[in-house]
C-alpha atoms as a PDB file:
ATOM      1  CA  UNK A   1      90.204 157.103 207.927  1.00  0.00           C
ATOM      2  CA  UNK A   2      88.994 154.148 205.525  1.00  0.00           C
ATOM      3  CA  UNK A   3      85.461 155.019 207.066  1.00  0.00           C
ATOM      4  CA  UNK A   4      85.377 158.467 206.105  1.00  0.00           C
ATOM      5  CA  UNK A   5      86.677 157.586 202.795  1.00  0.00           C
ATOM      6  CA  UNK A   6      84.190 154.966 202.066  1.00  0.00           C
ATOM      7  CA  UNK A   7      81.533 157.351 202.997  1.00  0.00           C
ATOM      8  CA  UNK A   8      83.395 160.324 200.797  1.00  0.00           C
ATOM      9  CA  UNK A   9      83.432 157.167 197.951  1.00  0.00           C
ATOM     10  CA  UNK A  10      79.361 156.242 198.521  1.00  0.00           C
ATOM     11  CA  UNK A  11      78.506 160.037 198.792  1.00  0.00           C
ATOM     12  CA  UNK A  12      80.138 160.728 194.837  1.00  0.00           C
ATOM     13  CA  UNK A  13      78.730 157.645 193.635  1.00  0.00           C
ATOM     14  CA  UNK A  14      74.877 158.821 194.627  1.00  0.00           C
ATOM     15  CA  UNK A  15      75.820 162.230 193.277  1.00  0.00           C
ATOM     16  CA  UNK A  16      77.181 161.185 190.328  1.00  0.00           C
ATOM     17  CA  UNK A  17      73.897 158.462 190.438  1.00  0.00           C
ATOM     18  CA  UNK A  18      71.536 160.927 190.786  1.00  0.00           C
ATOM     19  CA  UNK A  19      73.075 163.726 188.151  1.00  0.00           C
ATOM     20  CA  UNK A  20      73.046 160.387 185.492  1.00  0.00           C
ATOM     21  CA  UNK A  21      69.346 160.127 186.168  1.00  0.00           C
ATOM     22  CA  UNK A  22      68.520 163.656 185.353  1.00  0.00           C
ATOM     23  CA  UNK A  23      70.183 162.945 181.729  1.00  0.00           C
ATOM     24  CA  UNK A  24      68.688 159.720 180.727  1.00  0.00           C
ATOM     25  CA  UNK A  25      65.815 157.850 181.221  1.00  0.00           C
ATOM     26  CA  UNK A  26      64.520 155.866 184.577  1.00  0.00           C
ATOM     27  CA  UNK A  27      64.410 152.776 182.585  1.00  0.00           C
ATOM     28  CA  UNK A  28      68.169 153.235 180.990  1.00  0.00           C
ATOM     29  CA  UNK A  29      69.716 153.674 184.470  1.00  0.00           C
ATOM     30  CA  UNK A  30      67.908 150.604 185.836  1.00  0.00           C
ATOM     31  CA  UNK A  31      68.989 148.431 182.668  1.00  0.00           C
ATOM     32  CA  UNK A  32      72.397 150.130 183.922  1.00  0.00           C
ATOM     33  CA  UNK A  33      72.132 148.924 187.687  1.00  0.00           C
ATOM     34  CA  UNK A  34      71.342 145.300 186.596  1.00  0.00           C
ATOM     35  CA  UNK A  35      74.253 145.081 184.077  1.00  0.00           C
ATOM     36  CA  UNK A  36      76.478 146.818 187.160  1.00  0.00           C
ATOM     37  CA  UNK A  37      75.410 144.363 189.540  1.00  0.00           C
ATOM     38  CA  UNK A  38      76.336 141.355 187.157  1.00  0.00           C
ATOM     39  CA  UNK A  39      79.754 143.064 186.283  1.00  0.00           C
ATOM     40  CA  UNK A  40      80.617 143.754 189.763  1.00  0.00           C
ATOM     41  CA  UNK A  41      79.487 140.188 190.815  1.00  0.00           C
ATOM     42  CA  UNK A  42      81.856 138.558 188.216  1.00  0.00           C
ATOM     43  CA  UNK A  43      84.776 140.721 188.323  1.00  0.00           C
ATOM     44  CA  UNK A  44      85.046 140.063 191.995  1.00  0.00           C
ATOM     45  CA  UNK A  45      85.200 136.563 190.997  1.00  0.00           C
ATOM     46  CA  UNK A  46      87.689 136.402 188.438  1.00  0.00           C
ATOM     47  CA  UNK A  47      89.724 139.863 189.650  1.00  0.00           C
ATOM     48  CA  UNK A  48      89.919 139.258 193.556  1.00  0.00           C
ATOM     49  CA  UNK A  49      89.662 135.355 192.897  1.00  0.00           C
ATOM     50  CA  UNK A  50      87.111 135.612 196.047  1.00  0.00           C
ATOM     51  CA  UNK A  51      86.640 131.669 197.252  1.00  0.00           C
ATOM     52  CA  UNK A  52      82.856 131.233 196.694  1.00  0.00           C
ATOM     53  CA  UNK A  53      81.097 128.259 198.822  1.00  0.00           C
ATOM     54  CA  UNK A  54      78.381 125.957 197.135  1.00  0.00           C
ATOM     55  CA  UNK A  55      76.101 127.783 199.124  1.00  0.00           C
ATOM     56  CA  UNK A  56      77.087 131.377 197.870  1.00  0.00           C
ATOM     57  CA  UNK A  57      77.754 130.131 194.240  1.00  0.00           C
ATOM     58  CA  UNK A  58      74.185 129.032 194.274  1.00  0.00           C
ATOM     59  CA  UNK A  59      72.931 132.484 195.605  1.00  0.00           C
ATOM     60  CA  UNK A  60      75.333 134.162 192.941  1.00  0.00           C
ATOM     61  CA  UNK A  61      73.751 132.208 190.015  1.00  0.00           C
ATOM     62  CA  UNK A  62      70.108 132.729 191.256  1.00  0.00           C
ATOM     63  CA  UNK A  63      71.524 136.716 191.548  1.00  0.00           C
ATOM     64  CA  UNK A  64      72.820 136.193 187.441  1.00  0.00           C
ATOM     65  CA  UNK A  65      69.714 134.496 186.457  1.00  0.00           C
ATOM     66  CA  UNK A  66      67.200 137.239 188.112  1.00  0.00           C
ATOM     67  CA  UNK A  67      69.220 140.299 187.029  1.00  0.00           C
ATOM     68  CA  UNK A  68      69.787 138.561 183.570  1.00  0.00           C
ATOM     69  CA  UNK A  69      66.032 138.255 183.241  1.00  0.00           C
ATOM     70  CA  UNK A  70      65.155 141.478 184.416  1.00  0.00           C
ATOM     71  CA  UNK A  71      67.201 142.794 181.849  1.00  0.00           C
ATOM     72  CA  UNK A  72      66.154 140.919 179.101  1.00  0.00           C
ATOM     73  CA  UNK A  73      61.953 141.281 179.861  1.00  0.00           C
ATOM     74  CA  UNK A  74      62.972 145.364 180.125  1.00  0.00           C
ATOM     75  CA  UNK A  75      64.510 145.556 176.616  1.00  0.00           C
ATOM     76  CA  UNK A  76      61.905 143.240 175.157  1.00  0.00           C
ATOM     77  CA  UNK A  77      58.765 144.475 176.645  1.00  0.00           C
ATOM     78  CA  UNK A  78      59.939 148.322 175.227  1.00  0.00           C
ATOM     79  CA  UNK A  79      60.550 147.089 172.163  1.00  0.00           C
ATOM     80  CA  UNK A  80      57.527 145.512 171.519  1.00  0.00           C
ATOM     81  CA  UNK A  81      55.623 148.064 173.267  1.00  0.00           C
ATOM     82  CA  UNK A  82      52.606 146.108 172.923  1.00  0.00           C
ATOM     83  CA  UNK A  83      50.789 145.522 176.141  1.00  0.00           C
ATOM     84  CA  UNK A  84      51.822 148.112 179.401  1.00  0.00           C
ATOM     85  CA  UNK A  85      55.441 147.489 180.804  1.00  0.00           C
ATOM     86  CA  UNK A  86      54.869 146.996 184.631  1.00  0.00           C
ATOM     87  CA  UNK A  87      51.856 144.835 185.134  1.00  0.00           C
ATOM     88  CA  UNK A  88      53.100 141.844 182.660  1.00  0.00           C
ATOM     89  CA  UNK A  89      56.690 142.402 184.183  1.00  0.00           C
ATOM     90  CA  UNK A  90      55.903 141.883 187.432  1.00  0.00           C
ATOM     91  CA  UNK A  91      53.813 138.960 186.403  1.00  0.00           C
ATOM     92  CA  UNK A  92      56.221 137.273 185.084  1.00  0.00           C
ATOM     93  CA  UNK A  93      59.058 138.029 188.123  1.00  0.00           C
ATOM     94  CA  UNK A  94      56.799 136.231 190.117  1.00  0.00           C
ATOM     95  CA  UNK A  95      56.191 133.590 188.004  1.00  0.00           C
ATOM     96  CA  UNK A  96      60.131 133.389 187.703  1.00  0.00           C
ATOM     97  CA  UNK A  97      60.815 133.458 191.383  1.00  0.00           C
ATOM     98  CA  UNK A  98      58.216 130.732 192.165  1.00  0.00           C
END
């Protein structure tokens, strides 16, 4: 039963996913996955109190720092709309990452 209801659960949440993306932008609903991600990441931590490890706290913060970024280069990048988006962006994730 809680398999068929997890599947019923991830089934509405692509629908709804996908019916979201035909209103707004690709860029706006990937801004709204990496805000999602942090949310869910830290709500599990304060909400559910889930015991993190040091090992899993450093994977979490490398997670917040990544998505953060992502985020940030996104929002600046189209506002400046000064040199094209993806090239530089990708750049600079691997430049990040490294």
């Amino acid at each position: 039963m809680r398999a068929f209801l997890s599947g019923l659960c991830f089934h509405a949440y692509q629908q709804v996913s996908y019916m979201i993306l035909a209103e707004i932008s690709p860029v706006t609903h990937s801004i709204d996955n990496c805000v999602k991600h942090v949310v869910v990441i830290v709500a599990s931590v304060i909400f559910f109190r889930t015991p993190i490890s040091p090992i899993n706290s450093l994977k979490c913060r490398q997670r917040l720092k990544t998505q953060t970024y992502i985020l940030m280069s996104v929002i600046f990048h189209l506002s400046v709309k000064s040199r094209p988006l993806l090239p530089d962006f990708l750049h600079k994730i691997n430049h990040f990452m490294s």
